[in-house]
Structure formats: C-alpha cells, structure tokens
N, C-alpha and C. Protein backbone atom coordinates (compact mmCIF):
# COMPACT_ATOMS: atom_id res chain seq x y z
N UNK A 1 18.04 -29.36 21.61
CA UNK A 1 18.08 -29.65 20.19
C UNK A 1 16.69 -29.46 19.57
N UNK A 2 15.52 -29.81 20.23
CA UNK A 2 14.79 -29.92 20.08
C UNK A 2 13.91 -28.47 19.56
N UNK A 3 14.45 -27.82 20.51
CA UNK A 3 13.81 -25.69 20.75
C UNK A 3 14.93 -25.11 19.29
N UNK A 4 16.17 -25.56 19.28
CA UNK A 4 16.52 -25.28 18.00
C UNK A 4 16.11 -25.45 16.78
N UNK A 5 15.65 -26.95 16.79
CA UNK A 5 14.98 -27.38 15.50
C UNK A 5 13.77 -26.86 15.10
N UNK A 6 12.98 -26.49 16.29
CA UNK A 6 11.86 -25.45 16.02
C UNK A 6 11.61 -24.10 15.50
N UNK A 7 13.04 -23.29 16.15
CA UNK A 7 13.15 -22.01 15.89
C UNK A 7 13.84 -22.10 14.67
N UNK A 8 14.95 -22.78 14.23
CA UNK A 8 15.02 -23.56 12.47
C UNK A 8 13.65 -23.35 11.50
N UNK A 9 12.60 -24.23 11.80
CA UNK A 9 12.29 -23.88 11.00
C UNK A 9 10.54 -23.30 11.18
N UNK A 10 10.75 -22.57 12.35
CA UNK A 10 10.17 -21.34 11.98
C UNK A 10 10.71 -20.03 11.16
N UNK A 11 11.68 -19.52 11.46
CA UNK A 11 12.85 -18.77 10.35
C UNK A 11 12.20 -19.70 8.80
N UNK A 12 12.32 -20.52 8.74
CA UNK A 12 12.85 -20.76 7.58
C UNK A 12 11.34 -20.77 7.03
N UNK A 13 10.05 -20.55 7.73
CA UNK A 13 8.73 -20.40 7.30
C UNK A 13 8.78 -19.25 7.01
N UNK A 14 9.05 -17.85 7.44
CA UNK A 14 9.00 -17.18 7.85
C UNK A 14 9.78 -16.15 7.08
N UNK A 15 10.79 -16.77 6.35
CA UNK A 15 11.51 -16.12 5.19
C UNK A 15 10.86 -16.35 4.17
N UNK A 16 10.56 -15.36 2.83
CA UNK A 16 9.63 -14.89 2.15
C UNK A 16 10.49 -15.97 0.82
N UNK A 17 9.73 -16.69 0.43
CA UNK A 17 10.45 -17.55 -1.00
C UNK A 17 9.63 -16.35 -2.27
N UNK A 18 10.36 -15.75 -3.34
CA UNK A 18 10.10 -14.87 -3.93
C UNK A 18 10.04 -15.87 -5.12
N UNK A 19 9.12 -16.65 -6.06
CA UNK A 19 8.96 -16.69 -7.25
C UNK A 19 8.17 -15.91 -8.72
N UNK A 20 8.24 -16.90 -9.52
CA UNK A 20 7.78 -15.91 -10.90
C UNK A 20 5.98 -15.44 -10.66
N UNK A 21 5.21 -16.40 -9.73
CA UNK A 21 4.07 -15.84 -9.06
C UNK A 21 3.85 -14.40 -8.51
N UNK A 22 5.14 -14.03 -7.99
CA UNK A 22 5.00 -13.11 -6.70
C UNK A 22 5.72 -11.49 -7.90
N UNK A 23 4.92 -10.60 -7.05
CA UNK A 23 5.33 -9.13 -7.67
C UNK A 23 6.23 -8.97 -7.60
N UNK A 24 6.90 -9.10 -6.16
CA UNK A 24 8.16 -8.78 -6.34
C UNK A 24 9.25 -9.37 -7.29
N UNK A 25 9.31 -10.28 -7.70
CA UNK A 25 9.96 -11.06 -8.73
C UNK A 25 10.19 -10.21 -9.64
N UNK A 26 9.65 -8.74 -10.12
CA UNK A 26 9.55 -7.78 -11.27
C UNK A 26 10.13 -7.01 -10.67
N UNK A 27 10.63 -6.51 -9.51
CA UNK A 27 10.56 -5.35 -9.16
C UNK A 27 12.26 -5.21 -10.13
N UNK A 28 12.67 -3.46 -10.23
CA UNK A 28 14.01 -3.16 -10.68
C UNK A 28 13.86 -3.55 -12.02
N UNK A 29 12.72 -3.50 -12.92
CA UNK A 29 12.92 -3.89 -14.16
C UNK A 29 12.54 -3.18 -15.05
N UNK A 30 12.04 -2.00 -14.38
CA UNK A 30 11.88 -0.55 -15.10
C UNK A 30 9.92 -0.52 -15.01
N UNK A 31 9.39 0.31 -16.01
CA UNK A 31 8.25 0.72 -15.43
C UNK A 31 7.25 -0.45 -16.10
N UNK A 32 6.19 -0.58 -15.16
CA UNK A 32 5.55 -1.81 -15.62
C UNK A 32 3.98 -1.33 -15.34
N UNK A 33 3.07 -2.11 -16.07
CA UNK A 33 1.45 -1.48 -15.64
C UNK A 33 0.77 -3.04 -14.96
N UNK A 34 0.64 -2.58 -13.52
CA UNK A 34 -0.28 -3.67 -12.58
C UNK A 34 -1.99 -3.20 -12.46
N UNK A 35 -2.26 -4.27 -12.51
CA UNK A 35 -4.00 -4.12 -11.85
C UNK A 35 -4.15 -5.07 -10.75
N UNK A 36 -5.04 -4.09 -9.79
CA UNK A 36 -5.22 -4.69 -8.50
C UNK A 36 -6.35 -3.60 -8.00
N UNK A 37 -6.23 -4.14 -6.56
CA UNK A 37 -7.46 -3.38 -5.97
C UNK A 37 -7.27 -2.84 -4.74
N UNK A 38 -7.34 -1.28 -4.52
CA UNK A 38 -6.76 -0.58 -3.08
C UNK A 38 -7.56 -1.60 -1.64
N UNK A 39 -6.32 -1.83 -0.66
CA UNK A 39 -7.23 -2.83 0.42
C UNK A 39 -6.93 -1.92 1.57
N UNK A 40 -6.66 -1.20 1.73
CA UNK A 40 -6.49 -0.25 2.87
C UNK A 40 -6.84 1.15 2.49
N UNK A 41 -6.91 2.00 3.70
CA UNK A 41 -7.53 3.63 3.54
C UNK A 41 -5.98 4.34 2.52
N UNK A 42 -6.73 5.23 1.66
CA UNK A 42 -5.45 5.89 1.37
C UNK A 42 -4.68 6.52 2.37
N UNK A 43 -3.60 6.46 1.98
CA UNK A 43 -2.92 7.84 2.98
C UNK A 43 -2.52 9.18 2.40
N UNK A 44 -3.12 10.20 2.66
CA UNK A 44 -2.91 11.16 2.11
C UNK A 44 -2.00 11.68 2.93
N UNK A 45 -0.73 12.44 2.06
CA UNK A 45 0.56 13.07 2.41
C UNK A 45 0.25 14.44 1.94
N UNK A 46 1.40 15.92 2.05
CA UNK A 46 1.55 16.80 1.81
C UNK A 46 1.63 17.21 0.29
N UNK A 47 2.61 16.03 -0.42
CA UNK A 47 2.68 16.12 -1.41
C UNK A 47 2.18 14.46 -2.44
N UNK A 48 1.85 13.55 -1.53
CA UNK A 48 1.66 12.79 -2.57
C UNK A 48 0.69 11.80 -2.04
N UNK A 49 -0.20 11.08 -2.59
CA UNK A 49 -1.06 9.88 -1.66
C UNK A 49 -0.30 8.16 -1.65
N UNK A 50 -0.51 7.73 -0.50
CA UNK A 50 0.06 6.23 -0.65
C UNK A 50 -1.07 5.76 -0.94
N UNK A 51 -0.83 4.07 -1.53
CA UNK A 51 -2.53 3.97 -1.89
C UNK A 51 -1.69 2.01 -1.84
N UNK A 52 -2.29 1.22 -0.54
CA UNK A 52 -1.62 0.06 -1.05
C UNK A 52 -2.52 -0.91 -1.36
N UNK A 53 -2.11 -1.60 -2.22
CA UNK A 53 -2.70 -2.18 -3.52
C UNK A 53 -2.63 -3.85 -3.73
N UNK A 54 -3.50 -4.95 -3.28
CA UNK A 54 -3.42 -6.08 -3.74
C UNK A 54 -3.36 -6.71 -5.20
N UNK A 55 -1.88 -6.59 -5.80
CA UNK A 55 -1.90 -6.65 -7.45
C UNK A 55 -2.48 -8.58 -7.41
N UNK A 56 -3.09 -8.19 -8.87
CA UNK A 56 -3.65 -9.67 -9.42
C UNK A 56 -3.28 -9.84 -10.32
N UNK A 57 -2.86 -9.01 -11.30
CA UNK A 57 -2.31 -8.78 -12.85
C UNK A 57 -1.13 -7.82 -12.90
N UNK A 58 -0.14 -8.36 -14.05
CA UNK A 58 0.96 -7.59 -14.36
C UNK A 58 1.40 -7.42 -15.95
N UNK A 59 1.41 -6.41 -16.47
CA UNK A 59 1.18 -6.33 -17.71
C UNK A 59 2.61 -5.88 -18.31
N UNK A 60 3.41 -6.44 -19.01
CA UNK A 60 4.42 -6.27 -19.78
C UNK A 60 4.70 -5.28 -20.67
N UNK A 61 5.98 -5.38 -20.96
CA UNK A 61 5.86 -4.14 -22.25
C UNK A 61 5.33 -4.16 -23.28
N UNK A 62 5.20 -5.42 -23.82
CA UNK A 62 4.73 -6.09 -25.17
C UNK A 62 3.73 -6.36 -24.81
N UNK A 63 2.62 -5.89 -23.53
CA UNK A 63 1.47 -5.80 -23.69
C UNK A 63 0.54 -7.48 -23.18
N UNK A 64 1.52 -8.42 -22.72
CA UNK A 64 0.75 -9.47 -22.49
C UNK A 64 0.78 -9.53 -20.95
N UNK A 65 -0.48 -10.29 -20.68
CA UNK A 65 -0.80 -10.25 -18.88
C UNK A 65 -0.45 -11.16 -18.85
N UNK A 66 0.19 -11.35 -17.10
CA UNK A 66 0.07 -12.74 -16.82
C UNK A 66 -0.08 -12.55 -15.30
N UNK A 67 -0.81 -13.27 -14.49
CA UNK A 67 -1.13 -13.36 -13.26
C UNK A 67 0.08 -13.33 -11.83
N UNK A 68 -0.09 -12.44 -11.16
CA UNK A 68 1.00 -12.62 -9.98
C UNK A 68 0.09 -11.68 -8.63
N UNK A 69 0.82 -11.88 -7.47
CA UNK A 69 0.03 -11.73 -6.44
C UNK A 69 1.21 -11.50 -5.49
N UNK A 70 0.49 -10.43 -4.75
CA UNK A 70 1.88 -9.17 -3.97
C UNK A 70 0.74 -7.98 -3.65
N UNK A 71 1.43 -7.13 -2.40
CA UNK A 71 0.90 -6.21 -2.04
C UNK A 71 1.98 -4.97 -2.86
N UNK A 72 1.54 -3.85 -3.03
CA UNK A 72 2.54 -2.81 -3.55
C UNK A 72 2.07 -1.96 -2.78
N UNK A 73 3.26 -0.95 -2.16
CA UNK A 73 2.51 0.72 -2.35
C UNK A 73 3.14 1.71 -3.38
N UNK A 74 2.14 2.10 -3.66
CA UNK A 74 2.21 3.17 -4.86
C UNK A 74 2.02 4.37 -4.37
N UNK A 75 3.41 5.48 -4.76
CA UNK A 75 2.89 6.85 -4.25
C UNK A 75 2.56 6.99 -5.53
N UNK A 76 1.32 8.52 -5.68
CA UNK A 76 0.42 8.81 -6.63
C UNK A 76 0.68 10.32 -6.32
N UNK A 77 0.68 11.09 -7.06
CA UNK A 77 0.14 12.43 -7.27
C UNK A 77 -0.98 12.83 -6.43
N UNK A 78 -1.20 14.03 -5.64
CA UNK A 78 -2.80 14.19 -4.90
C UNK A 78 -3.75 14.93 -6.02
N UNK A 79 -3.88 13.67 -6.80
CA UNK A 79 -4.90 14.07 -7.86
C UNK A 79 -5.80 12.75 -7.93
N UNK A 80 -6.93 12.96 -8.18
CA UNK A 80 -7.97 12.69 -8.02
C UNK A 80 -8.71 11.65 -6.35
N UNK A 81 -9.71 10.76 -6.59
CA UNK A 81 -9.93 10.20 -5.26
C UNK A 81 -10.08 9.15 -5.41
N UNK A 82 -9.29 8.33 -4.32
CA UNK A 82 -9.28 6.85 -4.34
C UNK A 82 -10.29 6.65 -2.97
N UNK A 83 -10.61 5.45 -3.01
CA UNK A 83 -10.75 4.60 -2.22
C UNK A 83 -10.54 3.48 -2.07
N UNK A 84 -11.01 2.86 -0.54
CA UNK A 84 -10.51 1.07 -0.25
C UNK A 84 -11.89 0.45 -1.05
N UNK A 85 -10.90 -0.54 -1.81
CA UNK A 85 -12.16 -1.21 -2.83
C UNK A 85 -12.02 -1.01 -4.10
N UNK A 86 -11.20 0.34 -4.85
CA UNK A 86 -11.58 0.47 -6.30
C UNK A 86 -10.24 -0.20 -6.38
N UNK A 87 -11.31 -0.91 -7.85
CA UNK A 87 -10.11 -1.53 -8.74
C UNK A 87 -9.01 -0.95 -9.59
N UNK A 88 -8.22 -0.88 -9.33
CA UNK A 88 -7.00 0.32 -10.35
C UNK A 88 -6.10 -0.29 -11.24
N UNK A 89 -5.77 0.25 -12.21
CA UNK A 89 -4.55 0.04 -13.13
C UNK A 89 -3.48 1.40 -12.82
N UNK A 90 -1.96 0.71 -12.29
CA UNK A 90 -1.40 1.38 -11.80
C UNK A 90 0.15 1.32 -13.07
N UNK A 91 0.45 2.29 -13.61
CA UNK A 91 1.68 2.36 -14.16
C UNK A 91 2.47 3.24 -13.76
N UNK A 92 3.74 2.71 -13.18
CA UNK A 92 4.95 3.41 -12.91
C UNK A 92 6.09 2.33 -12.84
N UNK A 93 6.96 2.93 -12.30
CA UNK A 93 8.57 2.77 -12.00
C UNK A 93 8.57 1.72 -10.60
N UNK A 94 8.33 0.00 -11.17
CA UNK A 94 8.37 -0.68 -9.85
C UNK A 94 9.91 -1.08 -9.20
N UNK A 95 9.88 -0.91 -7.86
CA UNK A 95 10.96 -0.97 -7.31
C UNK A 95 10.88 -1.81 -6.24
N UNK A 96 12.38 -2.00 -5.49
CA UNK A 96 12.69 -2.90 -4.28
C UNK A 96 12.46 -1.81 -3.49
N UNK A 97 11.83 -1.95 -2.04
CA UNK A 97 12.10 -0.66 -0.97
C UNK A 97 13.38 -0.50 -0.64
N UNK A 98 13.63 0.55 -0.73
CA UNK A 98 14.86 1.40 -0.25
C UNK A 98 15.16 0.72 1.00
N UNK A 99 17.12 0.94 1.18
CA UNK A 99 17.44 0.66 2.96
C UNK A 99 18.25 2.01 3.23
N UNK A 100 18.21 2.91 3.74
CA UNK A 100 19.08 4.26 4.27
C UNK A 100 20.49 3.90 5.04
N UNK A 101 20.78 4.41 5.55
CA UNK A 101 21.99 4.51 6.52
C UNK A 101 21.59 3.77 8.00
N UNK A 102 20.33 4.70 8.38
CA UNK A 102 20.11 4.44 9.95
C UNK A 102 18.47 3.68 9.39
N UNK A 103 17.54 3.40 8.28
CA UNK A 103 16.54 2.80 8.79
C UNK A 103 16.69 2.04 7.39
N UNK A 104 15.78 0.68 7.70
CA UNK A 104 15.53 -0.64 6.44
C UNK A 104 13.91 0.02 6.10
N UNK A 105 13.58 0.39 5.05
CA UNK A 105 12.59 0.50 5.08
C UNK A 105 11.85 -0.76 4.41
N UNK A 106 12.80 -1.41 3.68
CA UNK A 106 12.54 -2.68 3.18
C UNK A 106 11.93 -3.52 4.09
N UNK A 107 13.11 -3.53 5.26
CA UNK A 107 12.19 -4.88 6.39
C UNK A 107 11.19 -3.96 7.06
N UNK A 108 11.08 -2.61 6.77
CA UNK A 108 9.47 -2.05 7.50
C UNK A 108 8.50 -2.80 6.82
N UNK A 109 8.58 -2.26 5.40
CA UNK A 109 7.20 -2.96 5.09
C UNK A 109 6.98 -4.47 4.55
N UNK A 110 8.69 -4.96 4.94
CA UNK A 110 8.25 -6.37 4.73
C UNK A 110 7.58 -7.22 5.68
N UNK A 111 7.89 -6.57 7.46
CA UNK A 111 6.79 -6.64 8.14
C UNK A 111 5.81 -6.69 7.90
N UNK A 112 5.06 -6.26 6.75
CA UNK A 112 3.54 -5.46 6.47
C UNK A 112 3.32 -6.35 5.19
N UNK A 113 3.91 -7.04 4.90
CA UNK A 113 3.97 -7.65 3.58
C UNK A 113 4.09 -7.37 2.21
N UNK A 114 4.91 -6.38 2.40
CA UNK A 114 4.60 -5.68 1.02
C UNK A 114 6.36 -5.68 0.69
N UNK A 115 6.63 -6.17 -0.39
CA UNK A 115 8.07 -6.34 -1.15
C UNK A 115 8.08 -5.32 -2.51
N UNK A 116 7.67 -4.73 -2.39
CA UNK A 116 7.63 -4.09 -3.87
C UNK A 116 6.75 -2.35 -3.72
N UNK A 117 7.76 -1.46 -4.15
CA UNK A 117 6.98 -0.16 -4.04
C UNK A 117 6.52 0.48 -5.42
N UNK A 118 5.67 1.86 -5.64
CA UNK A 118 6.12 2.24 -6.94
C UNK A 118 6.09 3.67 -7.20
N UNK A 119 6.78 4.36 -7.67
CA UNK A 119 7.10 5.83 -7.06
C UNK A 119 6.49 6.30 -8.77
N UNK A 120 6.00 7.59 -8.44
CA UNK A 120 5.85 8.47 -9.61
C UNK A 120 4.66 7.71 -11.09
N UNK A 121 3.26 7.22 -10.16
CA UNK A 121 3.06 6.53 -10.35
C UNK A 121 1.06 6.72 -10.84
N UNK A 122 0.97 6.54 -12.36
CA UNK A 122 -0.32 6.96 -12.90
C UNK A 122 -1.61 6.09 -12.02
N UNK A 123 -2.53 6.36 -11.85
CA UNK A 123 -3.48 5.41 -11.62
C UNK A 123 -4.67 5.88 -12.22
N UNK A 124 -5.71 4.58 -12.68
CA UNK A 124 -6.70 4.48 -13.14
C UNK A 124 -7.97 4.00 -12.35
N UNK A 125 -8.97 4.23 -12.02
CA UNK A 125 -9.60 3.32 -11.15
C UNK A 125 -10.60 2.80 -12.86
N UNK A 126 -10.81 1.61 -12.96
CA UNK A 126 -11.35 0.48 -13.62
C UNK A 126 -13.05 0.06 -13.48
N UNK A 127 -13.23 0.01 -12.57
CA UNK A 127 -14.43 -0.32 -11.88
C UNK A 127 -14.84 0.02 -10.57
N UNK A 128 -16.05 -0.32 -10.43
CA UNK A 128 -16.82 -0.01 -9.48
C UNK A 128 -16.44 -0.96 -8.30
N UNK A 129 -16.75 0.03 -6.88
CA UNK A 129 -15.88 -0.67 -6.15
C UNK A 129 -16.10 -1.92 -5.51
N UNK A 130 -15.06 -2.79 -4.79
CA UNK A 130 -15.32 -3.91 -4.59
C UNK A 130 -14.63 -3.89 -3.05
N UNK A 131 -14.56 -5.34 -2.71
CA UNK A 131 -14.03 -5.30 -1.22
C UNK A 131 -15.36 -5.42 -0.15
N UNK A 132 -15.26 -5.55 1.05
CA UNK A 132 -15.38 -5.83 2.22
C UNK A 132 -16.70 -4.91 2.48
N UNK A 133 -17.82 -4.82 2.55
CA UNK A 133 -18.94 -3.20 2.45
C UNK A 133 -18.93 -2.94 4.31
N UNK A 134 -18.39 -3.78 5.02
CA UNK A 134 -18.25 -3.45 6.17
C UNK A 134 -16.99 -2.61 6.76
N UNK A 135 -15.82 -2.96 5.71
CA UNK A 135 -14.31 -2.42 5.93
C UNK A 135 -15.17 -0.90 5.35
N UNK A 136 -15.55 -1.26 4.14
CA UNK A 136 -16.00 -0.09 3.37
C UNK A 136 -16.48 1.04 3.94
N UNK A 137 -17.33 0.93 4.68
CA UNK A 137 -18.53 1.87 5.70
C UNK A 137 -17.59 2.29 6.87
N UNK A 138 -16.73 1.60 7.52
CA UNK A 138 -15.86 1.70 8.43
C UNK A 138 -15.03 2.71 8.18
N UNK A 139 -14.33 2.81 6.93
CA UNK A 139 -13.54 3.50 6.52
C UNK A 139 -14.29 4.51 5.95
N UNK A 140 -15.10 4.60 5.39
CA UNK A 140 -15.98 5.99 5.03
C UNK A 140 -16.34 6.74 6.29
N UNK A 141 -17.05 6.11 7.55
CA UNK A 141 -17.27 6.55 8.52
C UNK A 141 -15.76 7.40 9.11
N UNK A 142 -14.67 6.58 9.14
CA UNK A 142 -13.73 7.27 9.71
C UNK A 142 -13.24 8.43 8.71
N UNK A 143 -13.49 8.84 7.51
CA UNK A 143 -13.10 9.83 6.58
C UNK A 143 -13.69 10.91 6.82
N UNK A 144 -15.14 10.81 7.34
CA UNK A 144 -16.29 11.72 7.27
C UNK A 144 -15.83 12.48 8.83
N UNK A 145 -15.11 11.65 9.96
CA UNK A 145 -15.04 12.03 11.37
C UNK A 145 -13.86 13.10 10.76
N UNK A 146 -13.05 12.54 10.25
CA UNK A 146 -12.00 13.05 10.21
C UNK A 146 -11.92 14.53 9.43
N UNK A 147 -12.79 14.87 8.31
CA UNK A 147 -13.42 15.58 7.93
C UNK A 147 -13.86 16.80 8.71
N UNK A 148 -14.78 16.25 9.67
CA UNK A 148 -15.68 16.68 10.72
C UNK A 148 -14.85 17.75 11.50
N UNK A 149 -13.39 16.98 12.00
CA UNK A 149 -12.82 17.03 12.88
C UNK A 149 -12.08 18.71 12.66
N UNK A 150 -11.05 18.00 10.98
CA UNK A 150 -10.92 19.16 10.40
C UNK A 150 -11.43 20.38 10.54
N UNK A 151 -12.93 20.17 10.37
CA UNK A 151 -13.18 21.52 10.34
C UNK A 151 -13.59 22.21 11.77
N UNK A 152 -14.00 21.55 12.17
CA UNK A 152 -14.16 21.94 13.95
C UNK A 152 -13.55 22.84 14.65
N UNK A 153 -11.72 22.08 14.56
CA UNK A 153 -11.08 22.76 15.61
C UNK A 153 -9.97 23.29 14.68
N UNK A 154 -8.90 23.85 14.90
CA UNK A 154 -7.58 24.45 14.70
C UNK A 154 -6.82 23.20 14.72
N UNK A 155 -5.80 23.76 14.00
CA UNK A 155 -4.67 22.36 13.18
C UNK A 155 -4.27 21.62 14.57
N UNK A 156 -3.62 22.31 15.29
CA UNK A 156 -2.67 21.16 16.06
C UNK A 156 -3.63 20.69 17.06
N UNK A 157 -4.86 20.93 17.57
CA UNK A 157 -5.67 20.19 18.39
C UNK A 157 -6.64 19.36 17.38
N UNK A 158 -6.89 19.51 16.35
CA UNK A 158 -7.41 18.80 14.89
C UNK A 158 -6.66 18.03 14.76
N UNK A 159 -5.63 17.70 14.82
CA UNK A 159 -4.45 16.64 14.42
C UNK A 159 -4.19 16.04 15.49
N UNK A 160 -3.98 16.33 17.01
CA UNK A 160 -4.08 15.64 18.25
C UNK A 160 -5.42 14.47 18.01
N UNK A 161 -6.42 15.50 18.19
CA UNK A 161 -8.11 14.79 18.34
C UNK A 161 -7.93 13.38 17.13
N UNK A 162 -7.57 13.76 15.97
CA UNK A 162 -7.54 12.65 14.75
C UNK A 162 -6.70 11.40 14.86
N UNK A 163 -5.56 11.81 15.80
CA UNK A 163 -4.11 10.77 16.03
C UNK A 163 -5.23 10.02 17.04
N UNK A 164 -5.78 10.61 18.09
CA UNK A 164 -6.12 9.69 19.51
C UNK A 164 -7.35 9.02 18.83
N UNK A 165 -8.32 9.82 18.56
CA UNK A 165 -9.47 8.77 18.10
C UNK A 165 -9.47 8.20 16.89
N UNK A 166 -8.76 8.17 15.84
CA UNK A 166 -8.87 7.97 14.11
C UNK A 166 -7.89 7.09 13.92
N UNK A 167 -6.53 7.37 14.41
CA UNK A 167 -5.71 6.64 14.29
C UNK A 167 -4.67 7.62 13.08
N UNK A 168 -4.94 8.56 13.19
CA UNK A 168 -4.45 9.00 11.57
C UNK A 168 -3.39 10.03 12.17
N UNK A 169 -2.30 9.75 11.89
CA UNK A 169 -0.90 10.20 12.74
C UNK A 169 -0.70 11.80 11.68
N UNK A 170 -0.98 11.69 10.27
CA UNK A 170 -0.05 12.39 9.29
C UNK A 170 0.03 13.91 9.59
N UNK A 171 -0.88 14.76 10.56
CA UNK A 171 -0.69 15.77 11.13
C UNK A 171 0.03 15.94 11.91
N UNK A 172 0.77 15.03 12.95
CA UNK A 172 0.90 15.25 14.13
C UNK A 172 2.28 15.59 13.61
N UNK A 173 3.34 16.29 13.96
CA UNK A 173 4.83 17.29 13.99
C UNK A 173 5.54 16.21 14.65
C-alpha cells in the first residue's frame, strides 16, 4: 500500500497542471506575439531553423502584455542569425504539438518540457545577448568546430565526425 501511495503521487507530481501562468494555456488560439529568450543552440534544418525559447511575455491582440512562463519551439525561416542568449519577439501561429498515427510528438517534447510549438513564425531579436557567458562560449566554440569540420572533409564523413564529437545529428541520413 505503501509503494502504491508513492507511485500515486509521484504521477500525480509529475503530471503538468496547465494554468493562466503557463504558455501553454494560449496555445490553439490563433497567432499571438511572445517575448523570451533563445536557451539552447539553434537547430538548423534544410528548410527551416528550430530556435527554443524561454517565453516571459505574451502579447495579445489588443496589444496588452501580461506575464506567463513556458518553453516554446518555434520553427523560423533560415533567415537571419540567432543565437543562445538573444532576446526575441516571436509572432506566429501558437499551437499544441501534434500526435501522428505511429509517434506523440506531444509527449516527445513534453519530456523536454516544452507544451507549446509555433510554426511559420517571424522573429525579432530585441537586445543584446543575455544568458549563461559560459553556455555561451561553449556553444560558440561548438559552432566554430562544426564550421571547421564542414569545411575540412566531404559531407558524409563531415556529418559522421559532427554526430560523434558535436553531438549534432542533422546530417546524418
């Protein structure tokens, strides 16, 4: 009884309580403009960049802010350059993550903490950057290898070399 009552209410920690605080609380309500600040490396795709985003502000249609707190990812256009640290104003189309047939992508990144995506999606960077100057350097360092790497060798041993030491899968077939 005892190992039940535990695993009770761990579950029940452990399930996400969604209020008027939290981003997701907006999501499905058509397009909305957030400000926040990129906390991870972008990911650059073929056709579009992920860029995920600790929102602090959420701005209405009628133009008034009010404070909420949520991770988002935002795909963006591969136009211009982000980094981890700049502050952005992001407007698009916020949504619930998708679930497919054969995968949840919802409980993927609700693993990851993130309840809320945003597809087709403007960004502004605001200010100068902020965040962690050690994450910062870390992640510049690994941009510059990766860079490096690029140009070094030929694609599919360039994309091997980047997956094993970088961590950066998006080449690999």
């Amino acid at each position: 009884a005892l190992l039940f009552a535990l695993g009770a209410a761990r579950y029940a920690i452990s399930v996400p309580h969604i209020g008027p605080g939290d981003l997701a609380a907006y999501n499905d309500q058509g397009f909305v403009t957030v400000e926040g600040m990129i906390v991870d490396a972008p990911d650059v795709r073929d056709t579009h960049i992920n860029l995920r985003v600790r929102v602090q502000t959420l701005i209405t249609a009628d133009g008034a802010a009010q404070p909420v707190s949520g991770l988002l990812l935002a795909q963006t256009p591969r136009v211009g350059t982000f980094r981890y640290g700049d502050p952005v104003r992001l407007t698009g189309d916020l949504r619930t993550p998708p679930v497919f047939d054969t995968f949840s992508y919802r409980d993927y990144l609700a693993r990851q903490g993130v309840y809320s995506t945003m597809q087709f999606t403007q960004v502004e960077v605001t200010g100068p950057r902020q965040g962690s100057p050690i994450r910062a350097a870390m992640l510049d360092f690994r941009q510059q290898a990766y860079t490096l790497i690029q140009r070094l060798l030929p694609d599919p041993q360039a994309s091997l070399l980047q997956g094993i030491l970088l961590g950066i899968e998006t080449g690999i077939s």
